[in-house]
C-alpha atoms as a PDB file:
ATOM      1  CA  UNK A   1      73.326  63.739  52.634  1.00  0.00           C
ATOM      2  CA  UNK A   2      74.887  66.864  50.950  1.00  0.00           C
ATOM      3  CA  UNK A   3      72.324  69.015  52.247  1.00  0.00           C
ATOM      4  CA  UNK A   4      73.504  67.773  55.922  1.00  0.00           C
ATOM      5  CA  UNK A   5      76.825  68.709  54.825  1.00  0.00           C
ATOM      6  CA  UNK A   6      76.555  72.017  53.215  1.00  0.00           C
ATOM      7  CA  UNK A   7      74.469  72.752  56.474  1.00  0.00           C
ATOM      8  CA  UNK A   8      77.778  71.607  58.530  1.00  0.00           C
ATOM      9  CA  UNK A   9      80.136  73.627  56.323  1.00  0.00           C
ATOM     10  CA  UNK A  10      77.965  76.838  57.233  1.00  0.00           C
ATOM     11  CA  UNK A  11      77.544  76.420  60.291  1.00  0.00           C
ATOM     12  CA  UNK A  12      81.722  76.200  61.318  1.00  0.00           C
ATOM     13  CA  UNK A  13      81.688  79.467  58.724  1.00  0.00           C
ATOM     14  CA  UNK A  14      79.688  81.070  61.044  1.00  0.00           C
ATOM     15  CA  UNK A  15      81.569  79.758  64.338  1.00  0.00           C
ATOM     16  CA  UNK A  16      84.804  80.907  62.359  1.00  0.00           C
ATOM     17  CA  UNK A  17      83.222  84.587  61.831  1.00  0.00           C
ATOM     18  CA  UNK A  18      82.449  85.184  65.822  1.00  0.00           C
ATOM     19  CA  UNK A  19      85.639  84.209  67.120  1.00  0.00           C
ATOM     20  CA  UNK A  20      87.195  86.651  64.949  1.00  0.00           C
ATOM     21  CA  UNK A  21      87.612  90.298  64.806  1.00  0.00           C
ATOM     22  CA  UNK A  22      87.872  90.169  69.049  1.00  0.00           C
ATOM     23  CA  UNK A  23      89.788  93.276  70.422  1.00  0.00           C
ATOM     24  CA  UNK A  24      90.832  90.644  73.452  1.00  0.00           C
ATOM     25  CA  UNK A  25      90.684  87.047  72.217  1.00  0.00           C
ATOM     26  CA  UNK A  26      89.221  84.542  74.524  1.00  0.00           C
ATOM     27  CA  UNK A  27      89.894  80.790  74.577  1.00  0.00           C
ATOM     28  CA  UNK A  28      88.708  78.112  76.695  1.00  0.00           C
ATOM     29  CA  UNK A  29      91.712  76.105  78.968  1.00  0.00           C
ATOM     30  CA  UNK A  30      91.447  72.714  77.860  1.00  0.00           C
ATOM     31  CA  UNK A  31      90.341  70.493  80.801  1.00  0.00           C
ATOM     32  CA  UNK A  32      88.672  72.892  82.183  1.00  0.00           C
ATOM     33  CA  UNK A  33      84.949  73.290  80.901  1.00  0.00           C
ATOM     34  CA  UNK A  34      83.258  76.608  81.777  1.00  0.00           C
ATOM     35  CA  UNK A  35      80.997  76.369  84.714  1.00  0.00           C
ATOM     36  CA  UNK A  36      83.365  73.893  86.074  1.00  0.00           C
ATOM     37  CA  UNK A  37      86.087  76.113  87.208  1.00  0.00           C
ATOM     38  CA  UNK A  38      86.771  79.328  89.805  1.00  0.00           C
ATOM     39  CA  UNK A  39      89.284  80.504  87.803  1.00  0.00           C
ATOM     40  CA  UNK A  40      91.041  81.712  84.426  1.00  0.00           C
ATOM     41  CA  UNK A  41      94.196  83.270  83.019  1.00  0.00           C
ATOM     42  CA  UNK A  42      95.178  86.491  81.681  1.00  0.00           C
ATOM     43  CA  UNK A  43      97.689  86.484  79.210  1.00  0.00           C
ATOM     44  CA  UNK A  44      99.405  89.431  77.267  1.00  0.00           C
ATOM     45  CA  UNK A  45     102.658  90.920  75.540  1.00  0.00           C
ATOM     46  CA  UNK A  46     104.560  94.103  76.617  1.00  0.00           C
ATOM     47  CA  UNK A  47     107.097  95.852  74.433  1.00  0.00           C
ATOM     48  CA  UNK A  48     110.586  94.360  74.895  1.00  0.00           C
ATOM     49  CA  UNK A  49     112.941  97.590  76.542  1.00  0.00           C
ATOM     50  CA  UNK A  50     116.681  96.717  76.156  1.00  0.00           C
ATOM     51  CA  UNK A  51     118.537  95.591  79.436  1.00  0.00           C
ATOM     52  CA  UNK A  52     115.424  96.673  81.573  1.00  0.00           C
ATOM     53  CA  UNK A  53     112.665  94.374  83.272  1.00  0.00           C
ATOM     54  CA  UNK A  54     109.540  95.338  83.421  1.00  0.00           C
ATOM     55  CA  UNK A  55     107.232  94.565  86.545  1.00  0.00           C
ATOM     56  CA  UNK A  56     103.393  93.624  85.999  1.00  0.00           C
ATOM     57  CA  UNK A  57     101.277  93.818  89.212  1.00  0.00           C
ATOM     58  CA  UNK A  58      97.910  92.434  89.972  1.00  0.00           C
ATOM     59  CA  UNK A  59      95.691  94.370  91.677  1.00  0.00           C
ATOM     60  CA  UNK A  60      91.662  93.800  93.048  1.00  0.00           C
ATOM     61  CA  UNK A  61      90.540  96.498  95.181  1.00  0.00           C
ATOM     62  CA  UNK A  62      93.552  98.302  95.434  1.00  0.00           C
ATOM     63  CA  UNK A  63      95.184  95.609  97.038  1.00  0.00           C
ATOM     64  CA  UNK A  64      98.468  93.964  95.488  1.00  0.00           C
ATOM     65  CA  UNK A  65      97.291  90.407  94.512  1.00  0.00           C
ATOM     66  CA  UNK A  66     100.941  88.895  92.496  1.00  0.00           C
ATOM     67  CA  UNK A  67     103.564  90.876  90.601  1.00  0.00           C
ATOM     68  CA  UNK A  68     105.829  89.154  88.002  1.00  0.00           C
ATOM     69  CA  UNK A  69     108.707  90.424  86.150  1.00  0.00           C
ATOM     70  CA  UNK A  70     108.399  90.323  82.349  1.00  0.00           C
ATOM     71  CA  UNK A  71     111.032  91.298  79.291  1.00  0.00           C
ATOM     72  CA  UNK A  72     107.807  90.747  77.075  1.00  0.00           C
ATOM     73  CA  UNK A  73     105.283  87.512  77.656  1.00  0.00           C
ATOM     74  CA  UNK A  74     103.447  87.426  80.779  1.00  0.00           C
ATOM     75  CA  UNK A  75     100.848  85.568  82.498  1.00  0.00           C
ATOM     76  CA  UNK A  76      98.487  85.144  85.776  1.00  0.00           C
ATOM     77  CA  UNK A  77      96.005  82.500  86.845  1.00  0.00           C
ATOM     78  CA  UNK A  78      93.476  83.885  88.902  1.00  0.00           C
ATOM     79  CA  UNK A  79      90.157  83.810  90.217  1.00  0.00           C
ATOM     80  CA  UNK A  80      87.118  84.774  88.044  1.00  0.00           C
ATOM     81  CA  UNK A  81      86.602  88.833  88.386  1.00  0.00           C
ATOM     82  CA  UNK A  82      87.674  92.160  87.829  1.00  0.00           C
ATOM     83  CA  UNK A  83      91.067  93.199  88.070  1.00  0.00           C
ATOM     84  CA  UNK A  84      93.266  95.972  87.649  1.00  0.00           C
ATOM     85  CA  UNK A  85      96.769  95.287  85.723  1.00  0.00           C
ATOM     86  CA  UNK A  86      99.592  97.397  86.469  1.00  0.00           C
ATOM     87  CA  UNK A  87     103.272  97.518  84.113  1.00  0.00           C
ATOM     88  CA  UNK A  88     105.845  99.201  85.181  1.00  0.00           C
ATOM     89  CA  UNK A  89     109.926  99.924  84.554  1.00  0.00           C
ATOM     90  CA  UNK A  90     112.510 101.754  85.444  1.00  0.00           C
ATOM     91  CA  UNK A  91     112.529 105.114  83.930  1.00  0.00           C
ATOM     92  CA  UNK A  92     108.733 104.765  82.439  1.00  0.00           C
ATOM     93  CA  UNK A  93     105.401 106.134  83.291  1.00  0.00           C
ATOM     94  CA  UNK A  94     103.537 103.259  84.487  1.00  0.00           C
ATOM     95  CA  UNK A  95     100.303 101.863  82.862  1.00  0.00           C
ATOM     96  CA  UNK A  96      97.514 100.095  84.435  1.00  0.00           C
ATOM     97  CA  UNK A  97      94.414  98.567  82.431  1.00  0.00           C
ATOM     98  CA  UNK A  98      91.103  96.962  84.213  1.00  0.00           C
ATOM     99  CA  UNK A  99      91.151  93.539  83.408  1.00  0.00           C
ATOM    100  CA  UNK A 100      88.235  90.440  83.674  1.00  0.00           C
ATOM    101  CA  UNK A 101      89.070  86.606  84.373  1.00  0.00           C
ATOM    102  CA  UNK A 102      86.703  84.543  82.536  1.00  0.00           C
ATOM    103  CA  UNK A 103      86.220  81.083  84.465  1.00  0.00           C
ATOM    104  CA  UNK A 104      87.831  78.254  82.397  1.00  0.00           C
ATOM    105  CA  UNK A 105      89.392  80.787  79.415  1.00  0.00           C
ATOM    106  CA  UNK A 106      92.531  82.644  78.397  1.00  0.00           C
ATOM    107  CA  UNK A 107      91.843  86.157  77.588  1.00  0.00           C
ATOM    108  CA  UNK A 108      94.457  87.622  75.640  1.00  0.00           C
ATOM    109  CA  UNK A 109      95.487  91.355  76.415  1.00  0.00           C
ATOM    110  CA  UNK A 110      96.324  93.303  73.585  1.00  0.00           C
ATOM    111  CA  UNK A 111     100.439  94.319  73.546  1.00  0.00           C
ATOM    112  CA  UNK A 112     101.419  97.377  75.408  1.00  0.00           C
ATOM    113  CA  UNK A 113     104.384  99.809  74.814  1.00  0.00           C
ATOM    114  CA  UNK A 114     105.678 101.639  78.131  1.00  0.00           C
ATOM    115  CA  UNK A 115     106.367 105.651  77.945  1.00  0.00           C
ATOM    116  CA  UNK A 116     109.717 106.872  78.670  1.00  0.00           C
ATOM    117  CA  UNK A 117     109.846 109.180  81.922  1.00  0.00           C
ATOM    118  CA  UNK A 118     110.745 113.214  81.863  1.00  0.00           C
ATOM    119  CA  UNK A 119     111.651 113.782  84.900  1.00  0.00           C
ATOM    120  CA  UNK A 120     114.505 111.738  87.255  1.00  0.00           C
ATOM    121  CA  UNK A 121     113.792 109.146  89.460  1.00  0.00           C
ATOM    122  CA  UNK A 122     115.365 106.684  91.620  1.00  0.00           C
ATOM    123  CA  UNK A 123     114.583 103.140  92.241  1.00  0.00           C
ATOM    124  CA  UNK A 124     114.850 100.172  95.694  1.00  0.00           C
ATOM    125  CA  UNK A 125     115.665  96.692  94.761  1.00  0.00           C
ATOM    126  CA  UNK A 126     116.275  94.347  97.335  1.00  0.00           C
ATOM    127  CA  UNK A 127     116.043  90.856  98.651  1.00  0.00           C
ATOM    128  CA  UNK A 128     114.242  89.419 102.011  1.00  0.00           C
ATOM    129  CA  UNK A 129     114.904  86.316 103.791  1.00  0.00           C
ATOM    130  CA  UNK A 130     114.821  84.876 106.913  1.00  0.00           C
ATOM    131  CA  UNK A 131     117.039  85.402 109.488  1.00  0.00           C
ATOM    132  CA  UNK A 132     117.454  81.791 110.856  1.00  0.00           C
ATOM    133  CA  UNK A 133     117.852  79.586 108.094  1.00  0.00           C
ATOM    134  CA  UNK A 134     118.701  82.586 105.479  1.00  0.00           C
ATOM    135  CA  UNK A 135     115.857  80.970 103.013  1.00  0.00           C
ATOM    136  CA  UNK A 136     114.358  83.650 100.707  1.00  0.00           C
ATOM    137  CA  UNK A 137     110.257  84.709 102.188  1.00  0.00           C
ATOM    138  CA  UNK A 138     108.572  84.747  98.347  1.00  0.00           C
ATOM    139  CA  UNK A 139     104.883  86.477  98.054  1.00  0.00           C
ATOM    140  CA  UNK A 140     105.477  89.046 100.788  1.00  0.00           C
ATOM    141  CA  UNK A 141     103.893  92.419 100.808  1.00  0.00           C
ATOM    142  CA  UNK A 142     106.254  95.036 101.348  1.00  0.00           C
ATOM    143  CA  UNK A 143     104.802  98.959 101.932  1.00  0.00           C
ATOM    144  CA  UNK A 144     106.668 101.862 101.358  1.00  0.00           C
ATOM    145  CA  UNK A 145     105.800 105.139 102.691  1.00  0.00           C
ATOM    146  CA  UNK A 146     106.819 108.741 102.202  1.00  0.00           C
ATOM    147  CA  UNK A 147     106.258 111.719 104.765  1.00  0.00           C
ATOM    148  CA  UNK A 148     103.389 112.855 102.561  1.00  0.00           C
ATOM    149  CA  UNK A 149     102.039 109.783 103.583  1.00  0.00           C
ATOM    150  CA  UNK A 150     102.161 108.306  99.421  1.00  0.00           C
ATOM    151  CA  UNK A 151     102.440 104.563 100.116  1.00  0.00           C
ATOM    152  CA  UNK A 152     104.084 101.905  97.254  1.00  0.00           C
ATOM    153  CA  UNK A 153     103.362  98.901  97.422  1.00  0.00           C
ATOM    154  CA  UNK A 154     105.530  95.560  95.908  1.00  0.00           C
ATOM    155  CA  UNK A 155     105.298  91.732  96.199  1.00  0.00           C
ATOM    156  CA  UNK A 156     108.860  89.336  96.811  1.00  0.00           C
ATOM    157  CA  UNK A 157     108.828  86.857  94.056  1.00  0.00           C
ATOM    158  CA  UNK A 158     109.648  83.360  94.989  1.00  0.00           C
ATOM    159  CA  UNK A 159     113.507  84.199  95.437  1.00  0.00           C
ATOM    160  CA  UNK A 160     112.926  86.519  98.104  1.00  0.00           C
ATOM    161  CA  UNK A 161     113.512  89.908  95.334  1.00  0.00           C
ATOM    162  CA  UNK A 162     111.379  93.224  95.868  1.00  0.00           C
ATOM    163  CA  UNK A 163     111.774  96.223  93.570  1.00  0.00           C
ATOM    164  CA  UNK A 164     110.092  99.833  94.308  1.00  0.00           C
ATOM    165  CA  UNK A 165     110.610 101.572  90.773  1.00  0.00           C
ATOM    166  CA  UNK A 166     110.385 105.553  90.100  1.00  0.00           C
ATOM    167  CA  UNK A 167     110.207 107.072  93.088  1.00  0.00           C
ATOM    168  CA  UNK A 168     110.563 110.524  93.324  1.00  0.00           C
ATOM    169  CA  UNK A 169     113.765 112.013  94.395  1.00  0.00           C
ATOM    170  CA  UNK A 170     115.156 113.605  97.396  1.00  0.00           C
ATOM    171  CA  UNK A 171     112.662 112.338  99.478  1.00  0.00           C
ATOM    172  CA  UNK A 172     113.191 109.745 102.788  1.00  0.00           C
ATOM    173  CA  UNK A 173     110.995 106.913 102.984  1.00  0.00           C
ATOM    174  CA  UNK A 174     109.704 104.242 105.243  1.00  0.00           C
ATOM    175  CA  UNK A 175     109.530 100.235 104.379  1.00  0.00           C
ATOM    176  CA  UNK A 176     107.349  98.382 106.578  1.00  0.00           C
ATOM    177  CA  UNK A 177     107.288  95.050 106.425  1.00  0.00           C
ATOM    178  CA  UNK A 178     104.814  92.366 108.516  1.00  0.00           C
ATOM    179  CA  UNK A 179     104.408  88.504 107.412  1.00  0.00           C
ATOM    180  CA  UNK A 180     103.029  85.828 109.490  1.00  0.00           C
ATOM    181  CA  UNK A 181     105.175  84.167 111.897  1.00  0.00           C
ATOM    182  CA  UNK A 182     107.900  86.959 112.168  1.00  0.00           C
ATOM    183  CA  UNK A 183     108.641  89.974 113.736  1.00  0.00           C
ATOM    184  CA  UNK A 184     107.044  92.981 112.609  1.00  0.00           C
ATOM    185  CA  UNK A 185     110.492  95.093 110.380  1.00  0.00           C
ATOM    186  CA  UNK A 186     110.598  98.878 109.854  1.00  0.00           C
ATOM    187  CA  UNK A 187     113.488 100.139 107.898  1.00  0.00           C
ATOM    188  CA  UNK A 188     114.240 103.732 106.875  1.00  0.00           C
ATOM    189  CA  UNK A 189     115.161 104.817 103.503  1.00  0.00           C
ATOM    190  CA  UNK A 190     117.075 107.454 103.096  1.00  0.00           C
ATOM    191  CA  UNK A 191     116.637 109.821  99.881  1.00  0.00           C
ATOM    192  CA  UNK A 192     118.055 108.125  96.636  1.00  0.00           C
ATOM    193  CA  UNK A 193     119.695 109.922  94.089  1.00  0.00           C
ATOM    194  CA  UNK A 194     118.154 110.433  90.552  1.00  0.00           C
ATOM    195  CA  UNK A 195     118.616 107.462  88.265  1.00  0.00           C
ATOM    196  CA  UNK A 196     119.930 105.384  91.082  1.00  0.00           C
ATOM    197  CA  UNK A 197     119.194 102.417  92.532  1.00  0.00           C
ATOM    198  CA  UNK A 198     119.071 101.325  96.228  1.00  0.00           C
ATOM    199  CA  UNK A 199     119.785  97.866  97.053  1.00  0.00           C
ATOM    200  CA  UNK A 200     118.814  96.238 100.834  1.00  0.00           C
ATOM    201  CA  UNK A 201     118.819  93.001 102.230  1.00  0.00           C
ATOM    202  CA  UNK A 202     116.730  91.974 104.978  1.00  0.00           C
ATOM    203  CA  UNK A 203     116.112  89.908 107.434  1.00  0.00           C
ATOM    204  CA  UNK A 204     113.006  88.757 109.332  1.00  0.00           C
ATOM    205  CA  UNK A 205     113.388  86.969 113.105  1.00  0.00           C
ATOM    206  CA  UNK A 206     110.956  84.005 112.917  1.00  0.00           C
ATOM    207  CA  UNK A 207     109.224  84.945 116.712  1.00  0.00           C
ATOM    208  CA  UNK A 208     108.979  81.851 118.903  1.00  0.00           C
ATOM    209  CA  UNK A 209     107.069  78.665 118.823  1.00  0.00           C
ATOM    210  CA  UNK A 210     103.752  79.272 121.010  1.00  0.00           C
ATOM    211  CA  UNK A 211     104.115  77.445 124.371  1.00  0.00           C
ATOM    212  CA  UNK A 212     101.699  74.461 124.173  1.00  0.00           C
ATOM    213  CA  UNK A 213      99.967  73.660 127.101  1.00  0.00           C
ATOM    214  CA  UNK A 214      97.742  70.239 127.693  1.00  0.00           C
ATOM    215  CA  UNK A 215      94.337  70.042 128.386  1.00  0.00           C
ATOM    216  CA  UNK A 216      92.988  71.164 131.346  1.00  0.00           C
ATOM    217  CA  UNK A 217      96.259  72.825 132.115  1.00  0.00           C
ATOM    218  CA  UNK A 218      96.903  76.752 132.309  1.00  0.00           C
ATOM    219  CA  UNK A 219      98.627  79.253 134.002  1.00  0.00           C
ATOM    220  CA  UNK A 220      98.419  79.570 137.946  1.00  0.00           C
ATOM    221  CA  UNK A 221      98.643  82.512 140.489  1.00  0.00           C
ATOM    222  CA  UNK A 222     102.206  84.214 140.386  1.00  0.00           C
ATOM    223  CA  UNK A 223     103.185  82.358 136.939  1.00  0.00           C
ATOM    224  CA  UNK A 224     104.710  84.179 133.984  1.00  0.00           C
ATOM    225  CA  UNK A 225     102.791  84.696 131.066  1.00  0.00           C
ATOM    226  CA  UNK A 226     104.341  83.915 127.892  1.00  0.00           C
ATOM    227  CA  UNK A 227     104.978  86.727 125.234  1.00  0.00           C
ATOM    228  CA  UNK A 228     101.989  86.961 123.163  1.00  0.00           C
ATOM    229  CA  UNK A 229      99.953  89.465 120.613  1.00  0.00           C
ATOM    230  CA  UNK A 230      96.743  89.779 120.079  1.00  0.00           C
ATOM    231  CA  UNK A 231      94.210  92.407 118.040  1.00  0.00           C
ATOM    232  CA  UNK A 232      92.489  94.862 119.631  1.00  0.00           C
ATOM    233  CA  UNK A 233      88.623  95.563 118.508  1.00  0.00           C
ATOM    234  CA  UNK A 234      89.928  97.757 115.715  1.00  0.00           C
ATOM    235  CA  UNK A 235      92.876  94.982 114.327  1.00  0.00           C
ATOM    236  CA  UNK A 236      95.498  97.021 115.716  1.00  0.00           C
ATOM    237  CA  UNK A 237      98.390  94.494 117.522  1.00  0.00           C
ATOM    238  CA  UNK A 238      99.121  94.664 121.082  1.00  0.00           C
ATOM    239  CA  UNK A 239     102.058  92.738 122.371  1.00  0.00           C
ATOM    240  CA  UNK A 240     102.655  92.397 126.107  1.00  0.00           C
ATOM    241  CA  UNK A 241     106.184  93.004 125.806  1.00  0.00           C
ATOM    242  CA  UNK A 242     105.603  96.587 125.479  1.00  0.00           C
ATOM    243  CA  UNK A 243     103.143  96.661 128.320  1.00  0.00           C
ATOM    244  CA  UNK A 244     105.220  95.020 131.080  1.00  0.00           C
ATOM    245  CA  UNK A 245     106.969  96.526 133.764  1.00  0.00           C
ATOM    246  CA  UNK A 246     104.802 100.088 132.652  1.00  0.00           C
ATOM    247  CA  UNK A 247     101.418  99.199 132.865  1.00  0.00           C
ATOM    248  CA  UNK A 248      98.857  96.005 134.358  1.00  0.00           C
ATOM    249  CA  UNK A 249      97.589  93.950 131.704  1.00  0.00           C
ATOM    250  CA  UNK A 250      94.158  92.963 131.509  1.00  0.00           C
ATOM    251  CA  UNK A 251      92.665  90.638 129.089  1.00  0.00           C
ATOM    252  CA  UNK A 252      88.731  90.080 127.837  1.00  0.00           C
ATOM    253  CA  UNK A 253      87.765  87.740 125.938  1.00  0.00           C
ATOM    254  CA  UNK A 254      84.590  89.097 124.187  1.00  0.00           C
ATOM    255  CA  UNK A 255      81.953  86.186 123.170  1.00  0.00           C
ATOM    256  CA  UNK A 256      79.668  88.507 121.198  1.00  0.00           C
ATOM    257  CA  UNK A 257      76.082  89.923 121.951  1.00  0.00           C
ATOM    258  CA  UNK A 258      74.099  86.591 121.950  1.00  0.00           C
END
């Protein structure tokens, strides 16, 4: 019997040893077994920076995934896979790590500690909502181009708020904005001046409920066609508004080459 338990004793010992000394700690979500889950969570710590918020993106392929605003804890369920994790504030370079979610686990980032800026920049905070009912549009993607063609990307959090921070100065920009179920918005930016920020509200138009139809029923010689879009081969949106009255429509409906 003590040789069972001096075997025991070792044995945690040894389980003790390997979970220590870990550059990125990893612990396993309780309820959630590995190989019984898609996803995991990344969790880390940022330097606290006095009356500022600091904005933590995350990114897979170079595409803007969520974005969260910190003052020093953050964290992000995900799928499993490889990431990239951005942190950024006003008036500091920003930082971006590759990152892994581990199905069913916790992996703990080690703390960061942002870098003050040299040289001036300005900033765009701003809110969207919808036009109709004035509700704030959360997880939106929001681009923001320059004339060089530089594009910025940001994410509305779930109260409608979008912040572009350090962007260079004296220069115009473009925010584009398209969501599902509204109208596509363009809105210039005019130059911002160093250490300043821009603030914009905006709102999107819902577009219209799609006429419904019922079976068997369509559209018959010499009736009007309701406003539509649709892609072209290459994604690109064509809406007949902007074709009427200029040009004849036609449409295909391509089934494939079987």
């Amino acid at each position: 019997m003590k040789q069972i338990q001096v075997l025991l004793a070792l044995a945690l010992l040894l389980l003790a040893g390997l979970n220590c000394g870990t550059e990125n700690p990893v612990e396993e979500i309780v309820g959630s077994p590995a190989g019984e889950t898609s996803t995991g969570t990344l969790r880390g710590e940022v330097q606290p920076i006095e009356g500022i918020l600091i904005q933590v993106r995350l990114l897979k392929d170079g595409q803007l995934l969520a974005q969260t605003e910190a003052q020093a804890n953050y964290e992000f369920n995900a799928e499993v896979g490889n990431y990239t994790l951005q942190l950024s504030a006003k008036g500091y370079q920003e930082t971006a790590i590759d990152v892994t979610v581990v199905a069913g686990q916790v992996v703990t980032l080690d703390k960061m500690t942002l870098v003050a800026l040299e040289t001036p920049v300005s900033h765009l905070r701003g809110v969207l909502t919808d036009e109709a009912t004035g509700e704030p549009l959360g997880e939106v993607n929001l681009q923001l181009t320059d004339k060089a063609g530089e594009v910025y990307e940001a994410l509305t959090t779930a109260t409608g708020v979008f912040t572009f921070e350090n962007l260079p100065v004296a220069r115009a920009f473009t925010l584009m904005i398209a969501h599902a179920g509204y109208e596509a918005a363009e809105v210039a930016v005019q130059p911002i001046p160093a250490s300043e920020t821009f603030e914009l509200d905006i709102e999107l138009t819902p577009l219209p409920e799609p006429q419904k139809l019922a079976p068997g029923e369509g559209l018959s010689i010499g009736s009007q066609a309701p406003g539509f879009e649709l892609p072209d081969s290459a994604g690109k949106l064509h809406a007949l508004a902007d074709y009427v009255g200029t040009q004849k429509v036609v449409l295909v409906f391509y089934r494939g080459g079987w």
